[in-house]
Protein backbone atom coordinates (compact mmCIF):
# COMPACT_ATOMS: atom_id res chain seq x y z
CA UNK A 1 64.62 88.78 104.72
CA UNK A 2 66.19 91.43 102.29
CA UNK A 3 69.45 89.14 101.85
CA UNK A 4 66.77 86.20 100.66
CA UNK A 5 65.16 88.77 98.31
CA UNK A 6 68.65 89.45 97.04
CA UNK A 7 70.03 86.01 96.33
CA UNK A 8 66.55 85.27 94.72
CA UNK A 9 67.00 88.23 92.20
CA UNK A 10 70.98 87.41 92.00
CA UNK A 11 69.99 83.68 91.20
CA UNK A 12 66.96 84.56 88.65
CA UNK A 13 69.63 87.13 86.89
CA UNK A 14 72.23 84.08 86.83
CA UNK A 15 69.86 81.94 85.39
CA UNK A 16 68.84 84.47 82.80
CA UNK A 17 72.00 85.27 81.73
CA UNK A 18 72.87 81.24 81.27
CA UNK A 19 69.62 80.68 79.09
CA UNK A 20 70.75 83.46 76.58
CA UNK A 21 73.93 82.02 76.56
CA UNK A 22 72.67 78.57 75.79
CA UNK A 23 70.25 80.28 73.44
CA UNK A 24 72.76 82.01 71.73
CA UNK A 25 75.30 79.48 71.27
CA UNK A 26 72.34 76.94 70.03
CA UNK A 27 71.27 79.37 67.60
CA UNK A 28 75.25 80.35 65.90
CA UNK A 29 74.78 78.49 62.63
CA UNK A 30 71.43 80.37 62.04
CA UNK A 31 71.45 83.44 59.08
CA UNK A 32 71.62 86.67 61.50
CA UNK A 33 68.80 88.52 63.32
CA UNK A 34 67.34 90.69 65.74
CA UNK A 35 67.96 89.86 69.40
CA UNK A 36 65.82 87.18 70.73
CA UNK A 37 64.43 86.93 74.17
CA UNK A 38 63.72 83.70 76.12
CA UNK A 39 59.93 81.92 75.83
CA UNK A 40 58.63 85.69 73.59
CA UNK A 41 61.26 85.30 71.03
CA UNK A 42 61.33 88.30 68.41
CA UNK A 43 58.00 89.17 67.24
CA UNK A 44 58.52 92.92 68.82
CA UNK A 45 60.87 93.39 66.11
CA UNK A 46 57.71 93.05 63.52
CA UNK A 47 55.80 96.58 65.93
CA UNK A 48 53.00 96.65 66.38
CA UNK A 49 51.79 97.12 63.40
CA UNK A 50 51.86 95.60 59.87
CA UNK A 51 53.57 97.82 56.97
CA UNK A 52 54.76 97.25 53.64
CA UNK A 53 58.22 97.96 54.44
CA UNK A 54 58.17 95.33 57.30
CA UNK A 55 60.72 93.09 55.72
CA UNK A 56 62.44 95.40 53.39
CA UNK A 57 63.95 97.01 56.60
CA UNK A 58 65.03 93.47 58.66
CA UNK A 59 66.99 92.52 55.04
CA UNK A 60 68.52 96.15 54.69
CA UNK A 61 70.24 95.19 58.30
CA UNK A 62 70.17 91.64 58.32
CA UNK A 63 71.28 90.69 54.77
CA UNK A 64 69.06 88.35 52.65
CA UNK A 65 68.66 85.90 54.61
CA UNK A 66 67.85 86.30 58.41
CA UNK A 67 66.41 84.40 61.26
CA UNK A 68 63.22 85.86 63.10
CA UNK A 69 62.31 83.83 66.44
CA UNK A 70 58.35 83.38 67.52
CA UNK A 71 59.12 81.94 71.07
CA UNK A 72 61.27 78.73 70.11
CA UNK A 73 60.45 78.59 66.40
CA UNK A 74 62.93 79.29 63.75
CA UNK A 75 61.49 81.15 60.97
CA UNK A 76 63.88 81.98 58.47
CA UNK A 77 63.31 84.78 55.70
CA UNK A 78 64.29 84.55 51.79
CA UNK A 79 64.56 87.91 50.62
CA UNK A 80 66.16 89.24 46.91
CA UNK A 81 65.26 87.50 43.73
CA UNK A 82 68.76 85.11 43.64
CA UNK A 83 68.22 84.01 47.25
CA UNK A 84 64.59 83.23 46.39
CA UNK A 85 65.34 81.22 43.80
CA UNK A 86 67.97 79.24 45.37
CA UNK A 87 65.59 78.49 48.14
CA UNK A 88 62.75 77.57 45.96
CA UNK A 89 64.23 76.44 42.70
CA UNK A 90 67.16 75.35 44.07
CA UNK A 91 65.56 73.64 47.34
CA UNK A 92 62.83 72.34 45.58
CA UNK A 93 61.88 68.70 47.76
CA UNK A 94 63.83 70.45 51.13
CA UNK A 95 61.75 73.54 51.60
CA UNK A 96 58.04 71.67 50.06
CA UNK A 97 57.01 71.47 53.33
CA UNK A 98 53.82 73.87 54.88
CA UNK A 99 54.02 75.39 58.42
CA UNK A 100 50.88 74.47 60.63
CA UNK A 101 48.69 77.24 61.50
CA UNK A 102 46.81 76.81 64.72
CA UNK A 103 44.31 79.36 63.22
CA UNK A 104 43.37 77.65 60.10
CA UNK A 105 43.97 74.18 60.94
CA UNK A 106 41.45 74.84 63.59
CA UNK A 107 38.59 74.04 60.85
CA UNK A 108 40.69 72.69 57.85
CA UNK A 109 42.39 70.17 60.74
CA UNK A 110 45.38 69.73 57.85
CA UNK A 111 42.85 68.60 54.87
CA UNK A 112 42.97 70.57 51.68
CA UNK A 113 45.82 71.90 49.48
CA UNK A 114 47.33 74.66 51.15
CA UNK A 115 47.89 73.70 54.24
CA UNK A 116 48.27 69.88 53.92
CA UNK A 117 51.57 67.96 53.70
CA UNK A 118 52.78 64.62 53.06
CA UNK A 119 50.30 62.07 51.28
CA UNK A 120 47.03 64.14 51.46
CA UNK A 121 48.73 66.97 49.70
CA UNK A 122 50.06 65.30 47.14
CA UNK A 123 46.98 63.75 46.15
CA UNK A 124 44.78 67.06 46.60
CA UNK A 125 47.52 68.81 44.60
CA UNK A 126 47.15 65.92 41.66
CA UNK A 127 43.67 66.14 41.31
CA UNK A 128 43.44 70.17 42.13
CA UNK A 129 45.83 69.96 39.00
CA UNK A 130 44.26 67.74 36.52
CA UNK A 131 40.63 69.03 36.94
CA UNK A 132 42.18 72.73 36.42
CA UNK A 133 43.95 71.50 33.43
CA UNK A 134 40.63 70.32 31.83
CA UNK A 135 38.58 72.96 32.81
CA UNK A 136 40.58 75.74 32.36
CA UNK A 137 41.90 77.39 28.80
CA UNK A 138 42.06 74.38 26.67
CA UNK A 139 38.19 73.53 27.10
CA UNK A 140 37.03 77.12 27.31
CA UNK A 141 34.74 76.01 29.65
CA UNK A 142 35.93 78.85 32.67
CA UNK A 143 37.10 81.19 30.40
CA UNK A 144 33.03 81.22 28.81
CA UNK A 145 32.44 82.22 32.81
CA UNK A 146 34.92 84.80 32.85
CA UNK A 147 34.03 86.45 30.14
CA UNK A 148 30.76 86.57 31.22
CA UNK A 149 31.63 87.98 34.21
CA UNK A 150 33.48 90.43 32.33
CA UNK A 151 30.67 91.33 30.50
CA UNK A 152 28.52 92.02 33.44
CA UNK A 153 30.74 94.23 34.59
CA UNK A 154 30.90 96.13 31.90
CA UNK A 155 27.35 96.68 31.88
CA UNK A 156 27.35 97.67 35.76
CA UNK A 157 29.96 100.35 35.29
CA UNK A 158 27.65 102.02 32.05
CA UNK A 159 25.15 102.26 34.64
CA UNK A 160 27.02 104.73 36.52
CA UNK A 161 27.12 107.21 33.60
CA UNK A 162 30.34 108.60 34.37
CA UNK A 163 29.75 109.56 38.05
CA UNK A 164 32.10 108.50 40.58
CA UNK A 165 31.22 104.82 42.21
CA UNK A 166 33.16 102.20 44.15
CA UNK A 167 34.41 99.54 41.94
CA UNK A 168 35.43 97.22 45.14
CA UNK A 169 31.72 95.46 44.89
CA UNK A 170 31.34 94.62 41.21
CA UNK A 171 34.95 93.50 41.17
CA UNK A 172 34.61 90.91 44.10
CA UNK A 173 31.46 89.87 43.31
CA UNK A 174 32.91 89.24 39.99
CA UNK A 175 35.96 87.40 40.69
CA UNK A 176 34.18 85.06 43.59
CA UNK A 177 31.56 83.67 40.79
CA UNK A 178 34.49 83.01 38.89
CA UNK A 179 35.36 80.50 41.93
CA UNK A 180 32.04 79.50 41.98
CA UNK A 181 31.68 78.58 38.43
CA UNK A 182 34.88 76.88 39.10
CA UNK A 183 33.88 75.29 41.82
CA UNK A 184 30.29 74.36 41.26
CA UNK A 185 29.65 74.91 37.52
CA UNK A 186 27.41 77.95 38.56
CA UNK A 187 27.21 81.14 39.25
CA UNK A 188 25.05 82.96 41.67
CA UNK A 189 22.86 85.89 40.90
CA UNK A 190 24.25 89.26 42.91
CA UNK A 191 21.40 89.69 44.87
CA UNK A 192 21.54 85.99 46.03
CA UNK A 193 21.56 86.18 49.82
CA UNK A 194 23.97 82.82 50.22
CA UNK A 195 26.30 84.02 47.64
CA UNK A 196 26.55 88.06 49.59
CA UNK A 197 27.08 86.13 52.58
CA UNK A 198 29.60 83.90 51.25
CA UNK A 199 31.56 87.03 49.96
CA UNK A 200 31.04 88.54 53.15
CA UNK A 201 32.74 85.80 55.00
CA UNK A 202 35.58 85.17 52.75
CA UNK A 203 36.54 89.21 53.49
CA UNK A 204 36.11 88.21 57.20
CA UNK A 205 38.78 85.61 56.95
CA UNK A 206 40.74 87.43 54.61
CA UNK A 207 41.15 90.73 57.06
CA UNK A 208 41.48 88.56 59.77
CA UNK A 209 44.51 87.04 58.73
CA UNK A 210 48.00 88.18 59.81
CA UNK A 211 46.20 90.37 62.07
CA UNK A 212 46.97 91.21 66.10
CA UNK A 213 44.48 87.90 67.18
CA UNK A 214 45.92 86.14 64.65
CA UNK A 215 49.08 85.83 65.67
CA UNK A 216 48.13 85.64 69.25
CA UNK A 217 46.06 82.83 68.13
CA UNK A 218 48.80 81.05 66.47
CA UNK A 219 51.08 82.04 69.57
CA UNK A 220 48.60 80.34 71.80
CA UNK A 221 45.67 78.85 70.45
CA UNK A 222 44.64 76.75 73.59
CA UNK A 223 43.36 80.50 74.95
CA UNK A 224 42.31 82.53 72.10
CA UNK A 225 39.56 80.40 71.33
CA UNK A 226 38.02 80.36 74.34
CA UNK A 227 38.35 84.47 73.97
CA UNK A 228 36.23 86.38 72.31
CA UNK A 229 37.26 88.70 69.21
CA UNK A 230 37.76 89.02 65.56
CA UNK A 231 39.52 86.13 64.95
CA UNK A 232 36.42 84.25 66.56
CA UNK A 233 33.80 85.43 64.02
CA UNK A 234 36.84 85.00 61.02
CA UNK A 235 36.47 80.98 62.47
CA UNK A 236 32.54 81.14 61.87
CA UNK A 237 32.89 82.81 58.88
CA UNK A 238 35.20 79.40 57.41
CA UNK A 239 32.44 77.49 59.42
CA UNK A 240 29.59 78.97 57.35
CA UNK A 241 31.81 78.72 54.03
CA UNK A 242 32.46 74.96 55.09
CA UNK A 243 29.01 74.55 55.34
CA UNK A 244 27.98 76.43 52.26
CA UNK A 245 30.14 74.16 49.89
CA UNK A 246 28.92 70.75 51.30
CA UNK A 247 25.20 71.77 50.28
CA UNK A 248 26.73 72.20 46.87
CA UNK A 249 28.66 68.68 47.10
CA UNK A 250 25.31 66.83 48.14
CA UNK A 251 23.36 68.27 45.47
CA UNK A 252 26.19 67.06 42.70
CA UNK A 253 26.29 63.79 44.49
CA UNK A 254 22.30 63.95 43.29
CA UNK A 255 22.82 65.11 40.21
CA UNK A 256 25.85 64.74 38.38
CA UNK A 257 26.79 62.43 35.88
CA UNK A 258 30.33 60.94 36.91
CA UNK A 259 31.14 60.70 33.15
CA UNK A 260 30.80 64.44 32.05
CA UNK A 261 32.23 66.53 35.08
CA UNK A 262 31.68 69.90 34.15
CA UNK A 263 33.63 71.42 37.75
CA UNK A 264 36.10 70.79 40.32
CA UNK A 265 33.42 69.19 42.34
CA UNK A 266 32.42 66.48 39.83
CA UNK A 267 35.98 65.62 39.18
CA UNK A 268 36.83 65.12 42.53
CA UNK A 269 33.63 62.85 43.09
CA UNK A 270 34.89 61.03 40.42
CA UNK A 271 38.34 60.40 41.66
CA UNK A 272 36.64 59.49 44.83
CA UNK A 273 34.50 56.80 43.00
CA UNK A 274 37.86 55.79 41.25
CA UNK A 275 39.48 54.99 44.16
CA UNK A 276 36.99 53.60 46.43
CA UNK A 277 38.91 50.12 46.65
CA UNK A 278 42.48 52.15 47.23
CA UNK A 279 43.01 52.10 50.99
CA UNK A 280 45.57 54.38 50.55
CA UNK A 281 43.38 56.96 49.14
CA UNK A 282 42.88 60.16 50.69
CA UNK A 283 40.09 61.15 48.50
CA UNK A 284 37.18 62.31 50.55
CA UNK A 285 34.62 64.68 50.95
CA UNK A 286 36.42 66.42 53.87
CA UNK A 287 39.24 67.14 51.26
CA UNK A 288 36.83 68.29 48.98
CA UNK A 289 35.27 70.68 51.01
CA UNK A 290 38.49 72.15 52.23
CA UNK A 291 40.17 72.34 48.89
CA UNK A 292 37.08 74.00 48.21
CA UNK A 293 37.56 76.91 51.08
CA UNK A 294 41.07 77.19 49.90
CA UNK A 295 40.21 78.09 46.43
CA UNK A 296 37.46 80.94 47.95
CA UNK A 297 39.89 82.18 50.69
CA UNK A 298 43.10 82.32 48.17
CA UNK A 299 41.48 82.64 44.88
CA UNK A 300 39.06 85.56 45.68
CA UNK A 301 41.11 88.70 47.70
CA UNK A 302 44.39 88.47 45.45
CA UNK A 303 42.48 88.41 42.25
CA UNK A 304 39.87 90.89 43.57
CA UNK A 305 43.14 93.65 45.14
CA UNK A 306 44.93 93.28 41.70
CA UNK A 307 41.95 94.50 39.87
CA UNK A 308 41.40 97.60 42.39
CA UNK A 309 45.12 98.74 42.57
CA UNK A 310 44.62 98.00 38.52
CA UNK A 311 41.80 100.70 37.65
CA UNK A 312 44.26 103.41 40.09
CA UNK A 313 47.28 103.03 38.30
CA UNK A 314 45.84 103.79 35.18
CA UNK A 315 43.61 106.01 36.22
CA UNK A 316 46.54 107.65 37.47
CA UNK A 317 48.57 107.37 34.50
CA UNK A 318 46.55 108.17 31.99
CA UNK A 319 49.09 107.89 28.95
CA UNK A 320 49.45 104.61 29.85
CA UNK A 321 45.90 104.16 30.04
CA UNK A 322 45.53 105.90 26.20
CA UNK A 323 48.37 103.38 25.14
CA UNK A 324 46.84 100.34 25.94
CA UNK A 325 43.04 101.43 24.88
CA UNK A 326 44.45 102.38 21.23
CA UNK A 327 45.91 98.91 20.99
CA UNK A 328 42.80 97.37 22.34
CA UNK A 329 41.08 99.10 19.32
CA UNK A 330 43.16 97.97 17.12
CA UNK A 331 42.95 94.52 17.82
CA UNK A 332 39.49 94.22 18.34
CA UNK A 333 37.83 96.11 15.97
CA UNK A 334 34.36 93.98 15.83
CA UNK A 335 32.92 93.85 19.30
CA UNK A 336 33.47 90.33 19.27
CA UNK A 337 34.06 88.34 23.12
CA UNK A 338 37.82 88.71 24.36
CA UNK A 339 39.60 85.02 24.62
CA UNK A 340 43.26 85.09 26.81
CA UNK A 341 44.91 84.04 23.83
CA UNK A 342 44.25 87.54 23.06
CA UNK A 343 46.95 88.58 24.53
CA UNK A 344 49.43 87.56 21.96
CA UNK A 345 48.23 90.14 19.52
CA UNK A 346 48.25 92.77 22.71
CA UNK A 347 51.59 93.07 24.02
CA UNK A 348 51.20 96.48 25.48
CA UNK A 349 48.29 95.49 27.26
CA UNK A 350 49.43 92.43 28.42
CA UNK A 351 52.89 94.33 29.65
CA UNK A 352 51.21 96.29 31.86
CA UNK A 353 48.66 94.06 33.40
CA UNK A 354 52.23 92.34 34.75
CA UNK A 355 53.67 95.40 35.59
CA UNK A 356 50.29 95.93 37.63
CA UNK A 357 50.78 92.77 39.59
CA UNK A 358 54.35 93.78 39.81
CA UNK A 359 54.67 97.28 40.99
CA UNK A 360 51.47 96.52 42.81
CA UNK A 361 52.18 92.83 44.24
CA UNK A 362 49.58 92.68 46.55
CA UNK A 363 50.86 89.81 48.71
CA UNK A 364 52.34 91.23 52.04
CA UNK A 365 52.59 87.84 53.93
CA UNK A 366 53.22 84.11 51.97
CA UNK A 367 51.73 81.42 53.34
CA UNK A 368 54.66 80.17 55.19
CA UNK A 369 57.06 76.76 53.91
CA UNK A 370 58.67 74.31 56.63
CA UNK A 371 62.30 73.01 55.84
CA UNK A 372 61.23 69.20 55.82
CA UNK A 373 64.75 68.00 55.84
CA UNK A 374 68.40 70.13 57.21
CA UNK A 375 69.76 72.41 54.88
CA UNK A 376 73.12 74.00 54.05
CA UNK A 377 72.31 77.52 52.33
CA UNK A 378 74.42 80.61 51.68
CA UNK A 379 76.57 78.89 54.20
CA UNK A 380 74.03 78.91 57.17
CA UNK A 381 72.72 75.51 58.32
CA UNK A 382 69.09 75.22 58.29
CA UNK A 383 67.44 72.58 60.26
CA UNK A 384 64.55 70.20 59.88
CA UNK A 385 61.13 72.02 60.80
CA UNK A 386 62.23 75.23 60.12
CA UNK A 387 59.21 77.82 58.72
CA UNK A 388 60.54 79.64 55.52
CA UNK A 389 58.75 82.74 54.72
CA UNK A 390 60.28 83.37 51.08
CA UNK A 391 59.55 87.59 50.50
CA UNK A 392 57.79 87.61 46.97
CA UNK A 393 57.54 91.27 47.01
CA UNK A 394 61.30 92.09 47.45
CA UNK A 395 61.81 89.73 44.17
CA UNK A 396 59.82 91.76 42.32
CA UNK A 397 61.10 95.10 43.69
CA UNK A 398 64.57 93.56 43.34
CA UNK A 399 66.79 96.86 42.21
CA UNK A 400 69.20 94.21 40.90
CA UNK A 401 66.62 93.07 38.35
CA UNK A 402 64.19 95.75 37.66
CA UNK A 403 65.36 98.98 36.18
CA UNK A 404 62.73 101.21 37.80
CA UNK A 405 61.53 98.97 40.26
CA UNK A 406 59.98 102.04 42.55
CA UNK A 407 58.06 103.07 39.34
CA UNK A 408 54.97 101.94 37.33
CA UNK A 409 56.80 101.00 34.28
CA UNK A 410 55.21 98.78 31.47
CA UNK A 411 58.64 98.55 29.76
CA UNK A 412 60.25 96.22 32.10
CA UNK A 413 58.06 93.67 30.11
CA UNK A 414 58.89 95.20 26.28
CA UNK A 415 61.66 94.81 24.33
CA UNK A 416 63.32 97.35 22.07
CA UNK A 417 60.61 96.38 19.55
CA UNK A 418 57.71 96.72 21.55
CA UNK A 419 56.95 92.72 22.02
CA UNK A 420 56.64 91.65 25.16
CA UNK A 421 59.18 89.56 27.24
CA UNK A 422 59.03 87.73 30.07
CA UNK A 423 61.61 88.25 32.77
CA UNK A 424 62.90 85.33 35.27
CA UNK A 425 62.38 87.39 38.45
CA UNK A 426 58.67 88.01 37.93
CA UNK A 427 57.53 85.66 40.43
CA UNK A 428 54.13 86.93 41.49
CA UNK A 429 52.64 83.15 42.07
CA UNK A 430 55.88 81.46 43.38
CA UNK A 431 58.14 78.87 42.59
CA UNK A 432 58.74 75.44 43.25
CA UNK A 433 55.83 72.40 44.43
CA UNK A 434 53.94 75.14 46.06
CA UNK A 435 53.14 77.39 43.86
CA UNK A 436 49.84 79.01 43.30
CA UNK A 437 47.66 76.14 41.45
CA UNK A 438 45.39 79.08 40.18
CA UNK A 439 47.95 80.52 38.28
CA UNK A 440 46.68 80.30 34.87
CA UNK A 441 43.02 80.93 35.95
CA UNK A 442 44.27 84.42 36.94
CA UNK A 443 45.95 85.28 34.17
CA UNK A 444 42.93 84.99 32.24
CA UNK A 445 40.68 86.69 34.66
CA UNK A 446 43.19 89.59 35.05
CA UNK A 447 43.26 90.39 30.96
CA UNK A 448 39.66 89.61 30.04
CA UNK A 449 38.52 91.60 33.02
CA UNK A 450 40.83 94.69 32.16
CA UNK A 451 40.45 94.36 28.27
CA UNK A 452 37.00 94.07 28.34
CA UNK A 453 36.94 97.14 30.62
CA UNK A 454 39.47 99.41 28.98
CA UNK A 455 37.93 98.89 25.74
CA UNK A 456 34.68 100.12 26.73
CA UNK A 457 35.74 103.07 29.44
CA UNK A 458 38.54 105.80 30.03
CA UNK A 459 38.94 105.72 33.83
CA UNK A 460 39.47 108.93 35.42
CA UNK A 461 39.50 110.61 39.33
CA UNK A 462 36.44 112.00 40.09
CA UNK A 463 36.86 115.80 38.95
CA UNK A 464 38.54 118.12 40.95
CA UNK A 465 41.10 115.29 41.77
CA UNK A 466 44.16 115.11 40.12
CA UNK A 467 44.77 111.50 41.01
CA UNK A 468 44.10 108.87 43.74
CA UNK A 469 45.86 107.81 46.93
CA UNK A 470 48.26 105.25 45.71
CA UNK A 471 49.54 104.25 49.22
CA UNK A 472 48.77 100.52 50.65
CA UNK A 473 46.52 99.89 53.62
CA UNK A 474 48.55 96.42 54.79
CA UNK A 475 47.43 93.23 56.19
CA UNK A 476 48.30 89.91 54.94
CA UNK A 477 47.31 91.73 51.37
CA UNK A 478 48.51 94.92 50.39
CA UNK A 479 44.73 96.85 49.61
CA UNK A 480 44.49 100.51 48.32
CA UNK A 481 42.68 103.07 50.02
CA UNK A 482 39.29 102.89 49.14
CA UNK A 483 38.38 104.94 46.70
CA UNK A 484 35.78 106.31 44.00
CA UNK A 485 36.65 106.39 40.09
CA UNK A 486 34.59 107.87 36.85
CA UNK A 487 34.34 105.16 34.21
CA UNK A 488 33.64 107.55 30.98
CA UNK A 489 32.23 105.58 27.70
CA UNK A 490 34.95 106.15 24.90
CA UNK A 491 32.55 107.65 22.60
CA UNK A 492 32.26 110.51 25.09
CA UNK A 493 35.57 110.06 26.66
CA UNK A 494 37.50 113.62 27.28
């Protein structure tokens, strides 16, 4: 009995040892990684736990680009600012491609912009693009919202009269009515219980995402969602958000007026009209309401972390802070409304709004690509299907093309005259056919938020505090600690 025991073991060990082998020698024209086991692949090499240094340390040993294996799928890493580049400027059709997610496909089923390919992207990307276009700068007609958003929230922080508060709930309420005037040509009083719920659920998803039942869920989705946990009330939360935006697309199917859209919602009813007699239209309501998630999920938490991390660098740097509030007076010596072209005649303040997003970028994990064709990079050969994660952040910590990249340093965006420049390897929204369609939206949300703010308050610590915790909590977003701040009127700033 022992001797059948030991051929058993003997045989399992052979076979072991020949699957590695086959693995390995499968795997040779792949960029370098960490050891990969059979069926698990590499995911161990991640931990256990998410950190902001995650894939600064696999590059340091693996070079800038390297292979990571979840079971049998190849998932290859950009890292650097010229390796980026190459892959997404360089690569531009090959590497257009998104990765499925089991988790979010799961209620988007592949509709929508972000997580669509082929056909149905391209047309959700067209008109995600056009209706932007004409309701964004050029019109005024969102940048009248932001401002009075911005507005608001200037009047919220006077309320606090200088005493320490939490600025996380003003700011995301703030920046999600932006998406909803966006969205639905409205925004939603505070105190609306639909709209606190909606915000609620969007953080749901949000710190969900990249998390433990996440990835098991991705792993193996045929079990997770028959298990309970987090990611099971992130999936009602989309459910309820789902349901939330379709209430708002029947009543514009009620009462809009197909020839003046006034939001994304009337222009896409409109291209829908348009193309009733296309049969190769894609235009639906199904799209619609997913594009419509997408813009919540994506367009809220980045916007919403930027702001935070924004009030605790200057808070913590308060020469900077003094810089940018003297220029600010300058500029806008009537109290008339803040417009984004505003920032031309504000280049310190716009220098340091990119240095926030920057030193600050608060994108941990992209939204993975997928290699839609084979690819010969950096002398590796990359083949159809694989998922390429390109690593924003190490672009714009990039020692090669930042001169104090480890430091909050408005200068990397001045020149030796004090007007600002931009630089190639800022690259906070991406590159290539996928990157972020909201890009201009935050730009002007960022600088008439801030503006409006800084000209009206001096942000301090609360007293007794020298400054606040500047270290990341990490998830798919990189969020500060939480944290209270003074906002001091300027007329009795000290």
């Amino acid at each position: 009995m022992m001797k059948i025991w030991i051929f058993l073991f003997l045989l399992l060990l052979a076979l072991l040892i020949l699957l590695l082998l086959k693995q390995h020698w499968s795997r040779r024209h792949f960029p370098p990684g960490p050891p990969s086991l059979p069926v698990l692949g590499n995911i161990w090499a991640l931990g256990t736990t998410i950190h902001e240094d995650i894939f600064n340390k696999l590059a340091k040993k693996y070079g800038n680009m390297y292979t990571l294996w979840l079971g049998n799928q190849s998932v290859v890493v950009l890292s650097g600012f010229k390796t980026v580049k190459e892959g997404l400027v360089g690569h531009l059709e090959e590497f257009s491609g998104r990765a499925q997610s089991a988790f979010f496909t799961s209620r988007g089923k592949g509709r929508g912009i972000i997580f669509s390919n082929g056909h149905i992207w391209q047309e959700q990307r067209q008109i995600g693009n056009v209706s932007l276009r004409l309701l964004g700068m050029g019109t005024k007609t969102i940048e009248h919202q932001i401002g009075e958003g911005a507005q608001q929230l200037v009047e919220i922080f006077a309320h606090t009269k200088g005493q320490p508060f939490d600025p996380s709930f003003p700011f995301v309420n703030s920046v999600a009515n932006v998406i909803c005037a966006l969205s639905f040509g409205h925004q939603f009083a505070l105190e609306d219980k639909n709209f606190r719920k909606l915000v609620q659920d969007v953080n749901n998803i949000v710190r969900t995402s990249a998390g433990f039942f996440h990835l098991i869920y991705e792993a193996v989705p045929w079990l997770m969602k028959h298990l309970p946990g987090p990611h099971q009330k992130a999936l009602t939360s989309a459910e309820f958000i789902l349901s939330f935006v379709r209430q708002e697309i029947e009543r514009h199917k009620q009462y809009h007026s197909l020839h003046e859209p006034q939001d994304f919602i009337d222009f896409y009813l409109l291209q829908i009209e348009k193309s009733r007699d296309d049969l190769n239209s894609v235009y639906n309501e199904e799209n619609l309401a997913c594009c419509l998630l997408e813009f919540f999920i994506a367009g809220t938490d980045t916007t919403f972390a930027t702001l935070m991390w924004a009030l605790l660098l200057l808070s913590n740097h308060p020469n900077i802070q003094e810089k940018v509030h003297k220029e600010i007076e300058e500029v806008f010596v009537s109290s008339g409304s803040i417009s984004y072209q505003d920032r031309k005649k504000t280049p310190y303040t716009h220098a340091v709004i990119h240095e926030i997003q920057r030193a600050k970028y608060v994108v941990l994990l992209p939204i993975p690509r997928q290699s839609i064709m084979d690819v010969k990079m950096e002398g590796f050969h990359i083949p159809k299907g694989t998922i390429i994660i390109p690593d924003l952040r190490s672009v714009l910590l990039d020692p090669e093309e930042w001169e104090t990249p480890e430091e909050f340093n408005p200068n990397h965006f001045l020149d030796k005259d004090g007007n600002f420049q931009t630089r190639e390897a800022f690259l906070p929204f991406g590159a290539g056919q996928r990157a972020c369609l909201g890009e201009k939206l935050v730009r002007a949300e960022l600088y008439i938020f801030l503006t409006s703010l800084l000209k009206a308050f001096s942000f301090q610590p609360p007293e007794g505090m020298k400054e606040l915790n500047d270290k990341s909590i990490a998830s798919m977003a990189l969020h500060p600690h939480p944290y209270k701040i003074r906002a001091i009127p300027h007329h009795t700033a000290s």
